[in-house]
C-alpha atoms as a PDB file:
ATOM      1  CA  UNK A   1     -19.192  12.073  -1.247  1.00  0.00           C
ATOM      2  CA  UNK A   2     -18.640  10.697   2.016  1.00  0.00           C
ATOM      3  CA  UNK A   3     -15.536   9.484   3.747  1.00  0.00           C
ATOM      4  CA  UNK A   4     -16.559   5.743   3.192  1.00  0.00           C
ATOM      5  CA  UNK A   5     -17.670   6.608  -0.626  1.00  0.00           C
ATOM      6  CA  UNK A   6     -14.350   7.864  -1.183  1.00  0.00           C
ATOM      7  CA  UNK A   7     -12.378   5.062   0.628  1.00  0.00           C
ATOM      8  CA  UNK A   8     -14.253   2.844  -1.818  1.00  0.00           C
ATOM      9  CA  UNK A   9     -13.506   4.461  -4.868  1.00  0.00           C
ATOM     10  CA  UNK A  10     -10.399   5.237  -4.248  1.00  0.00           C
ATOM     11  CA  UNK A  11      -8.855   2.069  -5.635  1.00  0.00           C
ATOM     12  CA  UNK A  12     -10.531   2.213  -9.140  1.00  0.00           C
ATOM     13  CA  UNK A  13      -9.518   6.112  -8.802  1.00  0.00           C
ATOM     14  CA  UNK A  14      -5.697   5.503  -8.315  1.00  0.00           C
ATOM     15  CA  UNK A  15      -5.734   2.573 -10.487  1.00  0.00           C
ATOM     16  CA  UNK A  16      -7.358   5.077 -13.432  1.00  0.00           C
ATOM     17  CA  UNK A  17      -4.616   7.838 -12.656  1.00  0.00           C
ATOM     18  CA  UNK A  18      -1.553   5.285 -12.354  1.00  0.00           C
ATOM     19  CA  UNK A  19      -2.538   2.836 -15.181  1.00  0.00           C
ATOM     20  CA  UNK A  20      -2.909   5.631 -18.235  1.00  0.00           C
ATOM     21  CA  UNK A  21       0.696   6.249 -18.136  1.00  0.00           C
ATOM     22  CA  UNK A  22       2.929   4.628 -16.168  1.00  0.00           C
ATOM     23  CA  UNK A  23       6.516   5.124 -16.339  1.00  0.00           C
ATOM     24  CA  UNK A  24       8.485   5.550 -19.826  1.00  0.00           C
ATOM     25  CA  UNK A  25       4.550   5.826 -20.989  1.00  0.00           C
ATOM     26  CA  UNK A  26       3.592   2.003 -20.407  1.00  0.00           C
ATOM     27  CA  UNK A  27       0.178   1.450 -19.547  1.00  0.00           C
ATOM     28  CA  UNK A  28      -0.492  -1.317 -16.568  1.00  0.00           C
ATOM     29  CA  UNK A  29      -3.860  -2.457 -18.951  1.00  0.00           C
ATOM     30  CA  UNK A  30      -5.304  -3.669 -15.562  1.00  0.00           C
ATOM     31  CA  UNK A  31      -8.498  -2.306 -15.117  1.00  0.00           C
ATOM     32  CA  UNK A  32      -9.737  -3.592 -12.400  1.00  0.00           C
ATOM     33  CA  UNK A  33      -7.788  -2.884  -8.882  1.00  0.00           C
ATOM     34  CA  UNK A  34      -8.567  -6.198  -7.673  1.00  0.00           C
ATOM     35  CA  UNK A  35      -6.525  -7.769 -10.360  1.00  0.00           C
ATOM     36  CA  UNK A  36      -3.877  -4.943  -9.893  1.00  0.00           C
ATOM     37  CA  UNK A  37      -3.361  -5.656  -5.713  1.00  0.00           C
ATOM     38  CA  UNK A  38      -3.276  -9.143  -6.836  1.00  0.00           C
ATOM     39  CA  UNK A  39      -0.858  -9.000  -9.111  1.00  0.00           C
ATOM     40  CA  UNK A  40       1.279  -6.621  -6.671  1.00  0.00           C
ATOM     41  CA  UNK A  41       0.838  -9.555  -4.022  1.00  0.00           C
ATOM     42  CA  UNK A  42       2.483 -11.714  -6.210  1.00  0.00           C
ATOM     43  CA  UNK A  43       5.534  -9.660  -7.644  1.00  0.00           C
ATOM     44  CA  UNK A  44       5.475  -6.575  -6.023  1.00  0.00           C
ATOM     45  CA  UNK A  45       8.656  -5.663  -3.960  1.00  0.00           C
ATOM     46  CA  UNK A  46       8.164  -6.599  -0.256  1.00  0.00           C
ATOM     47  CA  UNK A  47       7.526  -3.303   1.827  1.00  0.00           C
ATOM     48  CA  UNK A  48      11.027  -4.173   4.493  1.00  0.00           C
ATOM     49  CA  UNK A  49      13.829  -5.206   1.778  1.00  0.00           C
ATOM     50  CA  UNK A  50      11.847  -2.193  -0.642  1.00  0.00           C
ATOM     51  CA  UNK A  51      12.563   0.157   2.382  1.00  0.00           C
ATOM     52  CA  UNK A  52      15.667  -1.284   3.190  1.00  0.00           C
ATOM     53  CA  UNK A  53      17.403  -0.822   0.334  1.00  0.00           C
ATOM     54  CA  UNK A  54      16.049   2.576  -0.611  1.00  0.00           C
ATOM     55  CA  UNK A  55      18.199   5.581   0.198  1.00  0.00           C
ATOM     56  CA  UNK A  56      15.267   7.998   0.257  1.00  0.00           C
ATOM     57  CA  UNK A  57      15.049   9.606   3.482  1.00  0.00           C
ATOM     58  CA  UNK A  58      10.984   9.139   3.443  1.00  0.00           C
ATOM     59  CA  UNK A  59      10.400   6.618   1.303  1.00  0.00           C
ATOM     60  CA  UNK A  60       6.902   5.957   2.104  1.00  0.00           C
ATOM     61  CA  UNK A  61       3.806   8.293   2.318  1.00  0.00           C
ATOM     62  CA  UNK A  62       6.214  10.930   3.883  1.00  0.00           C
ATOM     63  CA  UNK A  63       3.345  12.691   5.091  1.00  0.00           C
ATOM     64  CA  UNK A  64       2.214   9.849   7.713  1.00  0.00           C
ATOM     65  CA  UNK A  65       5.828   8.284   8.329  1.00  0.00           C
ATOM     66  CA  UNK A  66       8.473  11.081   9.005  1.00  0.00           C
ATOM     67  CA  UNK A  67      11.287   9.007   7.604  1.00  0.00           C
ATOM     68  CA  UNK A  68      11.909   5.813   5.961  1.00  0.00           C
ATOM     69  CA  UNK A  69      12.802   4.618   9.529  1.00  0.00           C
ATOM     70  CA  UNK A  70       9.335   5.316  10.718  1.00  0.00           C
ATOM     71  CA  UNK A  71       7.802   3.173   7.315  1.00  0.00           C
ATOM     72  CA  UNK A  72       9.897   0.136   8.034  1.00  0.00           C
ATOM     73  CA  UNK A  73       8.474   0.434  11.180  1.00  0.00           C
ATOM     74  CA  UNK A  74       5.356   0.255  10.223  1.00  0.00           C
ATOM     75  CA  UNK A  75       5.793  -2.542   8.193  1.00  0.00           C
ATOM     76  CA  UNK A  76       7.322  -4.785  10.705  1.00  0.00           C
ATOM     77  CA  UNK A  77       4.483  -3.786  13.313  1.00  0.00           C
ATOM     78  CA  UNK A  78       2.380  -5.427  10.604  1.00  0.00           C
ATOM     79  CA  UNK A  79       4.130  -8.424  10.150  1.00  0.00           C
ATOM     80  CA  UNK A  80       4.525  -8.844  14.191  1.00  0.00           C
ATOM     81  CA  UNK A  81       0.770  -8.738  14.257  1.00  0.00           C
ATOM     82  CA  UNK A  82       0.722 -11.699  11.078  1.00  0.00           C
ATOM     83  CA  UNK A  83       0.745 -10.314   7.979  1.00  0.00           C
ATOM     84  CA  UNK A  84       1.810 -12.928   5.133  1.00  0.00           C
ATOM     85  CA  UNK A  85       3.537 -10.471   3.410  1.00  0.00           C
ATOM     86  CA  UNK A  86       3.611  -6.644   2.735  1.00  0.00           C
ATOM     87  CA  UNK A  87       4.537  -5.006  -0.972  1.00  0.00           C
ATOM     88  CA  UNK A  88       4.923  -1.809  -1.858  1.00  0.00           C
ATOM     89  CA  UNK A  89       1.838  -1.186  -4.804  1.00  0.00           C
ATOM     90  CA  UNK A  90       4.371  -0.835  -7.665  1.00  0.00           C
ATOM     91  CA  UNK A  91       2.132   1.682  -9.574  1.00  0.00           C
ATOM     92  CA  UNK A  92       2.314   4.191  -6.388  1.00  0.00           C
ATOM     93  CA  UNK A  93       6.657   3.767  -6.942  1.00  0.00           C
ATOM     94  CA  UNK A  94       8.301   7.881  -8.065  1.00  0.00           C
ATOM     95  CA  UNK A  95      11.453   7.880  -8.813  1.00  0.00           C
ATOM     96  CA  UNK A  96      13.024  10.322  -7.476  1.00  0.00           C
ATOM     97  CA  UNK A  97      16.639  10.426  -8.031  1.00  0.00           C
ATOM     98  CA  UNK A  98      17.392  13.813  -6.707  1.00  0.00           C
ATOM     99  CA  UNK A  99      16.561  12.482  -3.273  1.00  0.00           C
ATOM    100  CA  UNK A 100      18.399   9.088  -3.761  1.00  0.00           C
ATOM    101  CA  UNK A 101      15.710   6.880  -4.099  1.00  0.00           C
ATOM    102  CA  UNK A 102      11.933   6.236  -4.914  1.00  0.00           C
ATOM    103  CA  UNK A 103       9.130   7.143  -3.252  1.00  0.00           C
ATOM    104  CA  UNK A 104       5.565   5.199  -2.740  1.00  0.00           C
ATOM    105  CA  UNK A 105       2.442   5.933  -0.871  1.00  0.00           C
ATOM    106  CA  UNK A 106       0.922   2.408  -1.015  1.00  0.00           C
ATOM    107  CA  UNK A 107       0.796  -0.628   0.170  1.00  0.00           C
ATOM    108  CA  UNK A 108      -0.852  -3.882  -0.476  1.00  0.00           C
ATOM    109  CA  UNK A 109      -0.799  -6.535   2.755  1.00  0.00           C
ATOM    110  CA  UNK A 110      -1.829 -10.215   2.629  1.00  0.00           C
ATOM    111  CA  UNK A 111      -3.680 -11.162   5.324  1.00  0.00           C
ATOM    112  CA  UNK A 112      -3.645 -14.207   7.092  1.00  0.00           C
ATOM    113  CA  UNK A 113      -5.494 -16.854   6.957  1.00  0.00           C
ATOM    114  CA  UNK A 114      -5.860 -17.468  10.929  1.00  0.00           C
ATOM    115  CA  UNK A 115      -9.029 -15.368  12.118  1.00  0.00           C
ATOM    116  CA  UNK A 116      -6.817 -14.073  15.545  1.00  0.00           C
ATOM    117  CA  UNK A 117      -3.650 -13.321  13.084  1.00  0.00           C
ATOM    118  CA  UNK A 118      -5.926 -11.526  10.564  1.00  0.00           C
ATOM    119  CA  UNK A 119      -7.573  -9.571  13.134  1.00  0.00           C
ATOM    120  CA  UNK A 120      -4.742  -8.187  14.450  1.00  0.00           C
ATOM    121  CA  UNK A 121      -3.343  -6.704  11.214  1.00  0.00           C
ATOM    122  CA  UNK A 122      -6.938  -5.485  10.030  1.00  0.00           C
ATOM    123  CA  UNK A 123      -7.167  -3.882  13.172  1.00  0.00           C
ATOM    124  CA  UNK A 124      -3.752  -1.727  12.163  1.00  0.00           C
ATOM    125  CA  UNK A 125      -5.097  -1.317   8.419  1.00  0.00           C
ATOM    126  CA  UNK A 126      -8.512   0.148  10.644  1.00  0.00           C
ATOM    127  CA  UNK A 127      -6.849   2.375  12.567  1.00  0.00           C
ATOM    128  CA  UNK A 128      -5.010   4.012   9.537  1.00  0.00           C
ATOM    129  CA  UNK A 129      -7.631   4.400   7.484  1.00  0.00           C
ATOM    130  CA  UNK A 130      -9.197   6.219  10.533  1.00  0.00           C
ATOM    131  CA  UNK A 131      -6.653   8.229  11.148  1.00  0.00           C
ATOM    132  CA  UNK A 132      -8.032  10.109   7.978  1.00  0.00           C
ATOM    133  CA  UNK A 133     -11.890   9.573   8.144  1.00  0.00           C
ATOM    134  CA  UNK A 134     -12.028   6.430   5.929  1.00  0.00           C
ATOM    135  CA  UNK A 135     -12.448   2.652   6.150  1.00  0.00           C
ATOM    136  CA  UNK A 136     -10.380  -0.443   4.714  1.00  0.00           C
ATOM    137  CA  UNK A 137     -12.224  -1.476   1.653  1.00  0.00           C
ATOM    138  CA  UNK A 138     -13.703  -4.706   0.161  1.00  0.00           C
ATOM    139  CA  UNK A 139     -10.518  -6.318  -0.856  1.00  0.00           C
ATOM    140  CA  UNK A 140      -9.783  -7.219   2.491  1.00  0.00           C
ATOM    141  CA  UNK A 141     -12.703 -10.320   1.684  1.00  0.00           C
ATOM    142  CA  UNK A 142     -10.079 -11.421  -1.258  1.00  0.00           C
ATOM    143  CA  UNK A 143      -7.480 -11.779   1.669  1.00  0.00           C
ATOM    144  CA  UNK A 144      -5.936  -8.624   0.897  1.00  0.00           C
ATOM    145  CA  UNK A 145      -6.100  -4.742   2.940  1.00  0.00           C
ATOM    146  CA  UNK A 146      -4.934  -1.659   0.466  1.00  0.00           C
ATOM    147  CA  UNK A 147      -3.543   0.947   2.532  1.00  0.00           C
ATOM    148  CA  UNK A 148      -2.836   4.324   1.224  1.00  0.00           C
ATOM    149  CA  UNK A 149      -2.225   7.216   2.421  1.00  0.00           C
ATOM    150  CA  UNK A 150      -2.877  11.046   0.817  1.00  0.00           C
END
C-alpha cells in the first residue's frame, strides 16, 4: 500500500478501531468518518482551551510536538494562517490520569471559506502530512483537513 493509499484509508481505519469500543464500552455508531469529523467540528473541544486546560505535559501526538507547549503552538500557527476553528477528534482523547491529563493524536480543522485563508492552513495540514510520506485527504473538499499523526 502506498503512502497516499494509506493516508486515505486511514480515516475509515481509525474510525473502525475507535468506534468498536469507545470509552466505558460505548460505541460512537458512526460509520462513516465524514460524519464523525463533522460531528467533531461541531462539538468537539477546541484544540487551544483543550490544550490549555490539560495538565498533560504532551498532550498532543507527543511524538511530533515535544510538549503540550509545542501543540498549542501548533494550533495557534493554524488559526494565524485562518482556520475557523480547530478540535481535538474526541475519539483520538486517552485518559491518562497518571500523567494528569488526556492525551490525543488528532485533530479536525475547519477551513475557511476565503480561497487565500484556506490556502494558507492547507498548506500547514500539507506539510504535516509530508513530514511522514502522506497527503491530506478528501475531506478537505467538505471544508474540513484531518490531521493525525502516528
Amino acid at each position: 500500500m502506498s503512502n497516499r493509499e494509506a493516508r486515505l484509508a486511514l480515516p475509515a481505519v481509525l474510525l473502525a478501531i475507535c468506534s468498536c469500543q469507545g470509552p466505558a464500552g460505548s460505541t460512537s455508531g458512526v460509520s462513516d468518518p465524514l460524519q464523525e469529523f463533522k460531528a467533531a467540528a461541531a462539538n468537539g473541544p477546541e484544540a487551544k482551551n483543550w490544550l490549555k486546560s490539560n495538565r498533560h505535559t504532551a498532550a498532543l501526538a507527543s511524538n511530533r510536538f515535544g510538549s503540550t507547549d509545542e501543540a498549542l503552538e501548533f494550533v495557534e500557527q493554524l488559526y494565524s494562517a485562518g482556520a475557523v476553528k480547530v478540535v481535538v477528534l474526541p475519539s483520538s482523547i486517552i485518559a491518562e490520569p497518571d500523567l494528569d491529563g488526556d492525551y490525543a493524536d488528532a485533530l479536525i480543522v475547519v477551513l475557511p471559506d476565503e480561497s487565500s485563508a484556506m490556502a494558507r492552513v492547507l498548506a500547514i495540514g500539507n506539510a504535516e502530512a509530508a513530514r511522514d510520506g502522506m497527503e491530506l485527504g478528501p475531506e478537505t473538499k467538505q471544508g474540513l483537513m484531518f490531521l493525525w499523526w502516528d
